[in-house]
C-alpha atoms as a PDB file:
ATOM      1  CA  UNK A   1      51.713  56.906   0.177  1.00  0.00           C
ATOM      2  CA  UNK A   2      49.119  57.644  -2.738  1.00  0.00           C
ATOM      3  CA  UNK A   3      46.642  55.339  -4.496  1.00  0.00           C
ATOM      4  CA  UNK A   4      49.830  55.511  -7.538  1.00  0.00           C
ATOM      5  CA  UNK A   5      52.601  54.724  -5.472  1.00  0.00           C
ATOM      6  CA  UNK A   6      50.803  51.998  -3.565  1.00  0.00           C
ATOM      7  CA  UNK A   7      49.594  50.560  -7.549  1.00  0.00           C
ATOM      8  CA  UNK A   8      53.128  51.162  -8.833  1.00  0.00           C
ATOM      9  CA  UNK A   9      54.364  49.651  -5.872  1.00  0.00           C
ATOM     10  CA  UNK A  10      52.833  46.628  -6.167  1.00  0.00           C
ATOM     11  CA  UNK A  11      52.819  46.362  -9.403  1.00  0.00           C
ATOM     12  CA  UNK A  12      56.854  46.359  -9.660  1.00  0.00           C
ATOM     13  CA  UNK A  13      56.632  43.588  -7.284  1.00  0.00           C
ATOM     14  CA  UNK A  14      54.472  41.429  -9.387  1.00  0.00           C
ATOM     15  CA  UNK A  15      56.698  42.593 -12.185  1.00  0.00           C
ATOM     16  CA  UNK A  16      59.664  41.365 -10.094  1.00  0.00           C
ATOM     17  CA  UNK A  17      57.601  37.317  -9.682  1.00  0.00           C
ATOM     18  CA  UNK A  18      57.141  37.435 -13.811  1.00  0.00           C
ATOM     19  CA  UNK A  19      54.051  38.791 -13.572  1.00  0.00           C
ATOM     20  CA  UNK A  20      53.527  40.943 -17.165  1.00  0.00           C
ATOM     21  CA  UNK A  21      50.277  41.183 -18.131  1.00  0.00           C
ATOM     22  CA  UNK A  22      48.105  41.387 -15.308  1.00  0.00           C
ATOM     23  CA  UNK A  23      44.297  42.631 -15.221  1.00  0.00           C
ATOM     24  CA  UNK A  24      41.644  44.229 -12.661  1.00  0.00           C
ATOM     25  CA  UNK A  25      38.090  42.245 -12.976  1.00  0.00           C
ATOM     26  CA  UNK A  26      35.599  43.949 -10.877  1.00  0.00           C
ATOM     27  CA  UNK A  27      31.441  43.271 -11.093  1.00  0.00           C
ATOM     28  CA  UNK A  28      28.435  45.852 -10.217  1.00  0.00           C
ATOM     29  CA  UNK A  29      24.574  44.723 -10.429  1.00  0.00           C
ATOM     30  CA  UNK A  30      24.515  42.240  -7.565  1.00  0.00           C
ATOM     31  CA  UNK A  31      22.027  44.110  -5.245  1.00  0.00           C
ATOM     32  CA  UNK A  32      19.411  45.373  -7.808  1.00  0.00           C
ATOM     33  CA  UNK A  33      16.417  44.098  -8.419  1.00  0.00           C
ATOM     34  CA  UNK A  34      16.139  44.272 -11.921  1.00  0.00           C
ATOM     35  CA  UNK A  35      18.496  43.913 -14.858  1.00  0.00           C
ATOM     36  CA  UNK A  36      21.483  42.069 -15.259  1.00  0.00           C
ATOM     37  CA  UNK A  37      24.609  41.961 -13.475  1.00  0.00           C
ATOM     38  CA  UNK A  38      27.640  43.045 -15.391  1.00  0.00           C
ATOM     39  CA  UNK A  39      31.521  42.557 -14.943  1.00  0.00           C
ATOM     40  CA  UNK A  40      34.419  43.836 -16.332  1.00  0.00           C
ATOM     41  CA  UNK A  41      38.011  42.805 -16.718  1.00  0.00           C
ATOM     42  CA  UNK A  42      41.053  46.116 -17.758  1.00  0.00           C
ATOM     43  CA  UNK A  43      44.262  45.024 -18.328  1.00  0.00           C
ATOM     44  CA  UNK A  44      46.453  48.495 -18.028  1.00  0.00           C
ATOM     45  CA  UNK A  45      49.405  48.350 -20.167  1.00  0.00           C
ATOM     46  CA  UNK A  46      52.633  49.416 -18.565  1.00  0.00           C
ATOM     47  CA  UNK A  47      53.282  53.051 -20.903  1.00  0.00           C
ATOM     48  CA  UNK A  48      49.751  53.596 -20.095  1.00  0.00           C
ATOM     49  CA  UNK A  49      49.124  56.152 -17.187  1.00  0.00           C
ATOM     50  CA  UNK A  50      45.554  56.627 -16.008  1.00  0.00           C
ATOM     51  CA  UNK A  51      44.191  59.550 -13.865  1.00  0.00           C
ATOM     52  CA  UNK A  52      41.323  60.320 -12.145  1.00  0.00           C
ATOM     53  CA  UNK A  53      40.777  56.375 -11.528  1.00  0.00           C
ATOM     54  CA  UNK A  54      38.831  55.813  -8.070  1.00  0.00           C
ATOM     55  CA  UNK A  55      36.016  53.233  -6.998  1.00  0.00           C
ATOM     56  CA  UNK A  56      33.031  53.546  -9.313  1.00  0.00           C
ATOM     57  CA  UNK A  57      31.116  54.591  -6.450  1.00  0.00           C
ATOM     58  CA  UNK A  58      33.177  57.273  -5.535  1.00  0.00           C
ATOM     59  CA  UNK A  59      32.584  59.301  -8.672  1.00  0.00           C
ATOM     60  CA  UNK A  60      29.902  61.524 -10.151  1.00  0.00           C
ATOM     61  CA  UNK A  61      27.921  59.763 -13.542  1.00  0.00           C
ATOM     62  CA  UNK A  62      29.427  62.859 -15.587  1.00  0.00           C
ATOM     63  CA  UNK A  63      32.961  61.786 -14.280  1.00  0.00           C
ATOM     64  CA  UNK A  64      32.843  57.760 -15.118  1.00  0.00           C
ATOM     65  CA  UNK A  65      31.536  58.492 -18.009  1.00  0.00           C
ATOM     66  CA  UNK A  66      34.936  60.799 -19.125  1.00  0.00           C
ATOM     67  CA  UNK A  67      36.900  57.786 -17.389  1.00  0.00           C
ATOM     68  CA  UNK A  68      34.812  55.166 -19.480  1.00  0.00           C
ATOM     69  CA  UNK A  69      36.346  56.621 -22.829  1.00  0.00           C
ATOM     70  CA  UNK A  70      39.575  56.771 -21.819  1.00  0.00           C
ATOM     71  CA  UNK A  71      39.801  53.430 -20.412  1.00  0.00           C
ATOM     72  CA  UNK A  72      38.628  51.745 -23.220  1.00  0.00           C
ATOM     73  CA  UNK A  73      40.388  53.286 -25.801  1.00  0.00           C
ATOM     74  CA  UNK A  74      43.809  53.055 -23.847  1.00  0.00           C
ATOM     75  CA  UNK A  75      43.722  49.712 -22.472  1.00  0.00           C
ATOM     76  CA  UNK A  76      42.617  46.127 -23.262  1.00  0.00           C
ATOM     77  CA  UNK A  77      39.284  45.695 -21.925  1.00  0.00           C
ATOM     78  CA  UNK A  78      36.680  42.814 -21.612  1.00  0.00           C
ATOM     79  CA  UNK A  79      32.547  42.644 -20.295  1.00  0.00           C
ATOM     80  CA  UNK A  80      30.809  40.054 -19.462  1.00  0.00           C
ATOM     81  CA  UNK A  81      27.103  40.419 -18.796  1.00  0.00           C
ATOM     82  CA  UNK A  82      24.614  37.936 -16.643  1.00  0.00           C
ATOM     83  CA  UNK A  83      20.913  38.400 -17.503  1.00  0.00           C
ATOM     84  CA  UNK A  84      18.585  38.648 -15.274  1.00  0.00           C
ATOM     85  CA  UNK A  85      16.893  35.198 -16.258  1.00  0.00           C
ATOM     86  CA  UNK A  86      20.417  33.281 -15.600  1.00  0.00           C
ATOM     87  CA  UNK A  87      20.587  35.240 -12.229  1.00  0.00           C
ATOM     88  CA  UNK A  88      16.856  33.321 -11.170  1.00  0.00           C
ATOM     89  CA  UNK A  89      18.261  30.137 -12.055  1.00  0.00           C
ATOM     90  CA  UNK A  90      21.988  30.289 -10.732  1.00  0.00           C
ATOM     91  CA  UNK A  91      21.644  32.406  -7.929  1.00  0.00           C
ATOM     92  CA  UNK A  92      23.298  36.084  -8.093  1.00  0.00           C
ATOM     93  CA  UNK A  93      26.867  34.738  -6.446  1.00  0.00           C
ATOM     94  CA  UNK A  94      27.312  32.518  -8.972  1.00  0.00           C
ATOM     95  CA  UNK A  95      25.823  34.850 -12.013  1.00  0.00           C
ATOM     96  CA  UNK A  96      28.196  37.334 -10.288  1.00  0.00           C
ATOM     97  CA  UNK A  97      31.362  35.042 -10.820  1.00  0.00           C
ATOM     98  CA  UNK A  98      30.218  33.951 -14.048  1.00  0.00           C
ATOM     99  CA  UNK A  99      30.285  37.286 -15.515  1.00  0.00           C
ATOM    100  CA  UNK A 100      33.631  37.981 -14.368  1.00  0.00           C
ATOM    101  CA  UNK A 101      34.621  34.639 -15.770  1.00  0.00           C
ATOM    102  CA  UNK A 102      32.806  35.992 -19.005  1.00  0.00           C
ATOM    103  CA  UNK A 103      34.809  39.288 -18.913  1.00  0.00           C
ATOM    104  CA  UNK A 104      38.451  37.879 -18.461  1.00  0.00           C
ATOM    105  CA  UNK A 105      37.485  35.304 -21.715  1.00  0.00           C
ATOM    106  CA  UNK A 106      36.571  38.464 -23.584  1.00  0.00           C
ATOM    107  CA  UNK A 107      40.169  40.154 -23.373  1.00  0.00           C
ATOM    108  CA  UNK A 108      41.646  39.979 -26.442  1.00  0.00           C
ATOM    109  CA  UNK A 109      44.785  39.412 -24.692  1.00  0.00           C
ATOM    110  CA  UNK A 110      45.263  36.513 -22.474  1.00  0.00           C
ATOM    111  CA  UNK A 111      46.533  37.837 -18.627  1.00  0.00           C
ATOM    112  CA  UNK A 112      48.800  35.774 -16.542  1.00  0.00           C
ATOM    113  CA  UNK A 113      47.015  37.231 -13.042  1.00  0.00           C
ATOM    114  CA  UNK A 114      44.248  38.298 -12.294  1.00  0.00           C
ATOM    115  CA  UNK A 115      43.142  41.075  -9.400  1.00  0.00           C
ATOM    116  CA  UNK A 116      39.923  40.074  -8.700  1.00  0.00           C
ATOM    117  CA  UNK A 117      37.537  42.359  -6.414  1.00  0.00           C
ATOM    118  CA  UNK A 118      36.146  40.788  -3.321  1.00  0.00           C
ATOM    119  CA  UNK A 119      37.194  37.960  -1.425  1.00  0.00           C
ATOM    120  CA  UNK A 120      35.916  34.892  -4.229  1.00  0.00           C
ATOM    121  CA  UNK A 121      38.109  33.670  -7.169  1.00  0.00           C
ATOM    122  CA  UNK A 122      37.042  32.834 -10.576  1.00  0.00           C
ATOM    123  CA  UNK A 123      37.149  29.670 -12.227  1.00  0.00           C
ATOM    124  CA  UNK A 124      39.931  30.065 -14.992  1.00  0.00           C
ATOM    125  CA  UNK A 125      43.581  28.530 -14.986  1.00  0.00           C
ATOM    126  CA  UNK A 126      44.865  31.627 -14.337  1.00  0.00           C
ATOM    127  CA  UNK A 127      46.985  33.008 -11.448  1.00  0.00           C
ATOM    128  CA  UNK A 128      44.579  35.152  -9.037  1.00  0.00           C
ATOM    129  CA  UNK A 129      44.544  37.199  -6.092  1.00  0.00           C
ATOM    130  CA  UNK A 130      41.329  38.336  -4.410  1.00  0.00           C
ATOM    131  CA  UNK A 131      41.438  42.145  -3.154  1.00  0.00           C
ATOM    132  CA  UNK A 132      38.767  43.001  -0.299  1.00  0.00           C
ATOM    133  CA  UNK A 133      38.077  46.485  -1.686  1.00  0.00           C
ATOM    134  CA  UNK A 134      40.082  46.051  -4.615  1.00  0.00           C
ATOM    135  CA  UNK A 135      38.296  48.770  -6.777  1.00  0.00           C
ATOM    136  CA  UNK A 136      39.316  51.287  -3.850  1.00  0.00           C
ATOM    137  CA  UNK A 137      42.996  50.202  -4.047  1.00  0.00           C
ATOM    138  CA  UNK A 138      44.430  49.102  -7.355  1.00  0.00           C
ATOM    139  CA  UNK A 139      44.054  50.854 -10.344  1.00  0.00           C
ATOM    140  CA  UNK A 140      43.111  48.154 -12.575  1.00  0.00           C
ATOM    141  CA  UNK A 141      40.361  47.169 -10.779  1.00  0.00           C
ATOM    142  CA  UNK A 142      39.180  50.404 -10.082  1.00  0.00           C
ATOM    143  CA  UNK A 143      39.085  51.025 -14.037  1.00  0.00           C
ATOM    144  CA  UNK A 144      36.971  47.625 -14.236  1.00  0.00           C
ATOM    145  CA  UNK A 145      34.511  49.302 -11.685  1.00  0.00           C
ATOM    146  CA  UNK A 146      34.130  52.182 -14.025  1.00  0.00           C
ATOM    147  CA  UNK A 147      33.861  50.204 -17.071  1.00  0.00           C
ATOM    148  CA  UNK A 148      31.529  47.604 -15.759  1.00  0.00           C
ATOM    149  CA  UNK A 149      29.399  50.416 -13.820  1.00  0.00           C
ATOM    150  CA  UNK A 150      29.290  52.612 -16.421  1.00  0.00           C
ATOM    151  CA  UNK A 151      28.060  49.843 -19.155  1.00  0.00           C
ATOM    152  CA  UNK A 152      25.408  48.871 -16.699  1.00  0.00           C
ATOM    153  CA  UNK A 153      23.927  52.207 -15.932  1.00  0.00           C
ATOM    154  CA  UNK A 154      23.232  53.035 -19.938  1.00  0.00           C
ATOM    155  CA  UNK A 155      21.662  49.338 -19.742  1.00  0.00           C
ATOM    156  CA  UNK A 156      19.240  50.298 -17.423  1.00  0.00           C
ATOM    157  CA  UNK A 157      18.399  53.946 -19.013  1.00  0.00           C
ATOM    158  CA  UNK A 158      17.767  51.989 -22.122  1.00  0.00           C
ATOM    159  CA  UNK A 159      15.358  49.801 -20.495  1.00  0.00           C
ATOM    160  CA  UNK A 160      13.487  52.682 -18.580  1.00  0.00           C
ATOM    161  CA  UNK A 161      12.377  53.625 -22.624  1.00  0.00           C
ATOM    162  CA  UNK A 162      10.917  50.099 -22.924  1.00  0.00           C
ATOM    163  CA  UNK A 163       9.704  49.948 -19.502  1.00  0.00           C
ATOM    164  CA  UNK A 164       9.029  53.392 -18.740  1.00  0.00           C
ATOM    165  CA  UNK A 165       6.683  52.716 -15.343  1.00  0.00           C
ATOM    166  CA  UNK A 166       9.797  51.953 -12.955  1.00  0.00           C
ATOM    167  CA  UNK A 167      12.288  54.697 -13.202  1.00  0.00           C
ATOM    168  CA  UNK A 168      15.027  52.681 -14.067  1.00  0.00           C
ATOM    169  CA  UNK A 169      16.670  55.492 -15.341  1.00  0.00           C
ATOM    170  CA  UNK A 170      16.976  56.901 -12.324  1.00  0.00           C
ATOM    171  CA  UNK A 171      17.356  54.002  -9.704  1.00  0.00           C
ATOM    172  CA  UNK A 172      18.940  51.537 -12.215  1.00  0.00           C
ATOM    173  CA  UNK A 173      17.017  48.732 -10.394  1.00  0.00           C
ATOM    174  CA  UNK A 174      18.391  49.445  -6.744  1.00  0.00           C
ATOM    175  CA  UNK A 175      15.555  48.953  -4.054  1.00  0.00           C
ATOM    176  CA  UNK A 176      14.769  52.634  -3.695  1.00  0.00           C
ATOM    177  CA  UNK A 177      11.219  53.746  -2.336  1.00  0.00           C
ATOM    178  CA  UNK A 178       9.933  54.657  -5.700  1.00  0.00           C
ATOM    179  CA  UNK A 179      10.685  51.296  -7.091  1.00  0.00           C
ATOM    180  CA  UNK A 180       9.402  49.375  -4.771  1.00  0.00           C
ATOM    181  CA  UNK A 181       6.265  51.268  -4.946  1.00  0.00           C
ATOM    182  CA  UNK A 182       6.389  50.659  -8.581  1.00  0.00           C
ATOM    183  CA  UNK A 183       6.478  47.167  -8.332  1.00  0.00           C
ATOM    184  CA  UNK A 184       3.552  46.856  -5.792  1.00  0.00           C
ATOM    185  CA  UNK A 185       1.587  49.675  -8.689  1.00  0.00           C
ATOM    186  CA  UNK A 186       2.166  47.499 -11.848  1.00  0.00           C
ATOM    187  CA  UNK A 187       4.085  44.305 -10.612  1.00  0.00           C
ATOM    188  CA  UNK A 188       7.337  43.044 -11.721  1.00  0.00           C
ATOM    189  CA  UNK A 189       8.508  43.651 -15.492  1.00  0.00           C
ATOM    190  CA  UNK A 190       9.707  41.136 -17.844  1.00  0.00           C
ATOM    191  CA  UNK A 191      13.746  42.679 -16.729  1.00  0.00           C
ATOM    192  CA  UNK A 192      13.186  42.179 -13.268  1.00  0.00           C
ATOM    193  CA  UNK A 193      14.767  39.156 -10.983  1.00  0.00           C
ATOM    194  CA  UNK A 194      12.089  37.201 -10.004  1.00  0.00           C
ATOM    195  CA  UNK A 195      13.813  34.908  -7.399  1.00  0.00           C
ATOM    196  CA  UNK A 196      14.631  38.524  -5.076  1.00  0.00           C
ATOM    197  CA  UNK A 197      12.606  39.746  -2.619  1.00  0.00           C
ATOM    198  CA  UNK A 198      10.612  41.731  -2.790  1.00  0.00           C
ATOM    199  CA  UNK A 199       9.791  41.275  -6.490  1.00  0.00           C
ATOM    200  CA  UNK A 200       8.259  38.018  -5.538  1.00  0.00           C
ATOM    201  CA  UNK A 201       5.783  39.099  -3.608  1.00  0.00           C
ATOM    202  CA  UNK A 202       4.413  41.168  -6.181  1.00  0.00           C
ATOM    203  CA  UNK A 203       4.182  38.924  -9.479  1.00  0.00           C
ATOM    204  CA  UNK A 204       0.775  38.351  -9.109  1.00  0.00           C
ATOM    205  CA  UNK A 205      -0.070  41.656  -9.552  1.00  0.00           C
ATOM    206  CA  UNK A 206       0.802  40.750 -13.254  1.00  0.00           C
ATOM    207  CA  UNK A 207       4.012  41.491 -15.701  1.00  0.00           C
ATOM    208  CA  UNK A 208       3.764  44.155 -18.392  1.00  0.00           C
END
């Protein structure tokens, strides 16, 4: 069966428990070492037929970005975005949750389940199901991957103008060899998560 018919599929089941407005939440940003971590919640309308919709990592830049538009201008969408300061002081699990949390509260419609990515739930009295790889399965959670992915990425190239040393256009904080050997160049800047290693170990060498 296709990635439609299995969505369809179980969506006309939740239909069929009285399920009716139901939305994907899906986060990206929890393994980077710099920048916030940002979550998005998509709540599909049922006349509204999406192509094209995979896991955000399973696309090319140019292709999310096509997505992006046509997810947010044909659905109900919410983003909730976790700095990098309130990941240091929470921990990233629970800045990771929160900005889910932050992303369902910013519907403008009120769902009565949630799909929620991974294997944690959120804390909202709302009816939720957790989906281990979720954003590879469902539709609506694959269109909050895109959404929260592609809001992320243009984050980080806007930060690689302020902070031009790191390459965050490129990298978009992940622990690639040119970042890290940015960090131990110049140290940490003022966007990058102080409680991971290895930015620790550099912050002596002084923030911009």
């Amino acid at each position: 069966m296709t990635w439609m018919g299995n969505q369809a599929r179980f969506e006309s089941v939740l239909h069929q428990q009285g399920f009716r407005l139901v939305a994907g939440v899906d986060e990206v940003g929890r393994g980077p070492l710099a920048g916030p971590v940002v979550a998005a919640a998509c709540l599909i309308p049922r006349n509204v037929h999406l192509k094209g919709i995979r896991d955000s990592k399973a696309l090319s830049a140019q292709t999310r970005r096509k997505l992006f538009w046509k997810i947010i201008t044909r659905t109900v969408v919410g983003i909730g975005i976790v700095s990098e300061q309130e990941i240091d002081r929470m921990n990233i699990l629970n800045a990771s949750l929160l900005a889910m949390r932050k992303a369902v509260l910013a519907l403008t419609v009120t769902p009565d389940l949630l799909l929620i990515d991974g294997h944690l739930k959120i804390n909202l009295p709302i009816h939720q199901l957790a989906i281990i790889k979720g954003d590879a399965k469902l539709i609506s959670i694959g269109a909050a991957s895109i959404v929260a992915k592609v809001t992320r990425d243009e984050m980080m190239s806007s930060y690689d103008l302020q902070y031009p040393l790191y390459g965050f256009r490129n990298h978009k904080g992940y622990p690639t060899r040119a970042h890290i050997a940015a960090l131990e160049e110049h140290g940490p800047s003022p966007i990058h998560r102080m409680s991971f290693q290895p930015v620790a170990q550099f912050a002596s060498i002084g923030k911009l």
